[in-house]
Protein backbone atom coordinates (compact mmCIF):
# COMPACT_ATOMS: atom_id res chain seq x y z
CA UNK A 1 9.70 -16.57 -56.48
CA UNK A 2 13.42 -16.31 -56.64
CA UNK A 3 14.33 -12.90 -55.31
CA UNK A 4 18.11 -13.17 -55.48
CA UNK A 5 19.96 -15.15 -57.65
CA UNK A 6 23.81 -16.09 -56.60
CA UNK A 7 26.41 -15.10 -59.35
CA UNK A 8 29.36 -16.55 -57.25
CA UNK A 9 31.15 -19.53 -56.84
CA UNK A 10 31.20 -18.83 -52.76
CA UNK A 11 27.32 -18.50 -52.99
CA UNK A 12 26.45 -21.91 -54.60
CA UNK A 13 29.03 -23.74 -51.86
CA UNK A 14 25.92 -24.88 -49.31
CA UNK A 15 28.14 -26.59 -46.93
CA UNK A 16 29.83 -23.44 -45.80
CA UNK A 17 29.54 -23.10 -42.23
CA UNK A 18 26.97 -19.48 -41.06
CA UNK A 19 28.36 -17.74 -37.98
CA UNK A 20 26.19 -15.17 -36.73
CA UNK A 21 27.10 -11.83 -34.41
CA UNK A 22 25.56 -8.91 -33.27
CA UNK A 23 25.62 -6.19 -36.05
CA UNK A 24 28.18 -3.05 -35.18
CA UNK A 25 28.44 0.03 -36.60
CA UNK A 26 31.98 -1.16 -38.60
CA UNK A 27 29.37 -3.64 -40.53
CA UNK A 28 27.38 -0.49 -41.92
CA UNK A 29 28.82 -1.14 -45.89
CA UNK A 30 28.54 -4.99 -45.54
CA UNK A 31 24.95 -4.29 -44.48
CA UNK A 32 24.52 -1.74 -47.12
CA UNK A 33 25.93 -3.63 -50.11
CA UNK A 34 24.46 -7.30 -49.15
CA UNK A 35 21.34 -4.99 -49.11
CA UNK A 36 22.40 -3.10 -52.73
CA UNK A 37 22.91 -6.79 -53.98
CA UNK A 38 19.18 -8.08 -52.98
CA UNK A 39 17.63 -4.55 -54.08
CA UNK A 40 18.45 -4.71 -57.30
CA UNK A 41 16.82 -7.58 -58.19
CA UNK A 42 13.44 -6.94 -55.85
CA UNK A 43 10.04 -6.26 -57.47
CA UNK A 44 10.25 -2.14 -56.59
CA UNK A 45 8.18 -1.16 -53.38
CA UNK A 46 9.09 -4.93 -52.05
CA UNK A 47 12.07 -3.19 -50.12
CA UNK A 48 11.98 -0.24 -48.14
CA UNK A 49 14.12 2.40 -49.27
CA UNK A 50 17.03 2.73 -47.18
CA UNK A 51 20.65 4.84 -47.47
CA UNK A 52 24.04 4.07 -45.75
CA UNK A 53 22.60 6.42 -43.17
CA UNK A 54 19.72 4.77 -42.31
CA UNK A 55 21.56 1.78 -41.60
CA UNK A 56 24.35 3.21 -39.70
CA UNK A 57 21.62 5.17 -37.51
CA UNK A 58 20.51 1.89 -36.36
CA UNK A 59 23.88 -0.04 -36.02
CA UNK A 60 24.57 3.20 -33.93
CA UNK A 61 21.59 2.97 -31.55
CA UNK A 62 22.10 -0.35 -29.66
CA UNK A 63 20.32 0.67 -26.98
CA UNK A 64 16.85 0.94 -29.32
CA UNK A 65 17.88 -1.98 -31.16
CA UNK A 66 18.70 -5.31 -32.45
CA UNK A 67 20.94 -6.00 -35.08
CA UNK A 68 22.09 -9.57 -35.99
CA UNK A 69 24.31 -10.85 -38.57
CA UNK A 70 24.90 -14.32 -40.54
CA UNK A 71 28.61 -14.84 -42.53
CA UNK A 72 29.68 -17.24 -44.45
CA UNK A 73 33.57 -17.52 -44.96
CA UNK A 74 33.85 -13.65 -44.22
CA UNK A 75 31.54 -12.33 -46.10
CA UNK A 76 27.68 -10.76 -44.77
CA UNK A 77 25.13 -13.39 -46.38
CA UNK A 78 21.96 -12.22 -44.14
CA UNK A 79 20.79 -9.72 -41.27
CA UNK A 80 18.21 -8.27 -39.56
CA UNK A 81 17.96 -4.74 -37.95
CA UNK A 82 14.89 -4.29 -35.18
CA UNK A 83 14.42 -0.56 -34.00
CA UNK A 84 12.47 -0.08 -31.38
CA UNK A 85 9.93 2.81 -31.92
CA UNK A 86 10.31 6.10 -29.67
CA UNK A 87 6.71 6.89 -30.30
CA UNK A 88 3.57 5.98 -31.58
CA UNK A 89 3.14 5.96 -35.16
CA UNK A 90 -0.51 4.59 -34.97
CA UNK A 91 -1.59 7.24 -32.44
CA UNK A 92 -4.90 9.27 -34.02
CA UNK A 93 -4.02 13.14 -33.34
C-alpha cells in the first residue's frame, strides 16, 4: 500500500545522496511538516496524533531520547523520535 505519494521533482530524483543527524530542537517544523505531509494521506488511526508540541517536547528531552534524522539535498525526507518512558504504563493499579 502506497502511503505517501511524491508530488515533487526532488522526491522522484533516487540518486540523491541521505545524510542523517541527530534530531534538535531547531528541526521541530521540518519534523512537523514532513509529518503533516505523510498524515494527510494515512488511513486515520494509522498515525498517532501528534502537535508541534509534542514533537518539540521530545527534540527537547535528549536525555530521555533518541531522535534521528535522514535529508536529502536539505530538505527532512525521514525520522524517528524514541522516548524513553518515565513510568510504567502497563503497571495494574
Amino acid at each position: 500500500m502506497l502511503l505517501y505519494r511524491p508530488t515533487t521533482d526532488w522526491t522522484r530524483d533516487m540518486t540523491a545522496e541521505i545524510k542523517f543527524s541527530t534530531l534538535t530542537p531547531s528541526d521541530t517544523t521540518c519534523v512537523y511538516d514532513l509529518y503533516q505531509r505523510v498524515a494527510v494521506s494515512s488511513p486515520y488511526g494509522f498515525l498517532t496524533e501528534k502537535s508541534m508540541d509534542d514533537i518539540s517536547a521530545v527534540l527537547r528531552c535528549a536525555e530521555h531520547s533518541a531522535s534521528i534524522g535522514a535529508w536529502s539535498r536539505g530538505r527532512l525526507v525521514a525520522y524517528s523520535l524514541c522516548v524513553r518512558a518515565m513510568e510504567d504504563v502497563f503497571s495494574q493499579s
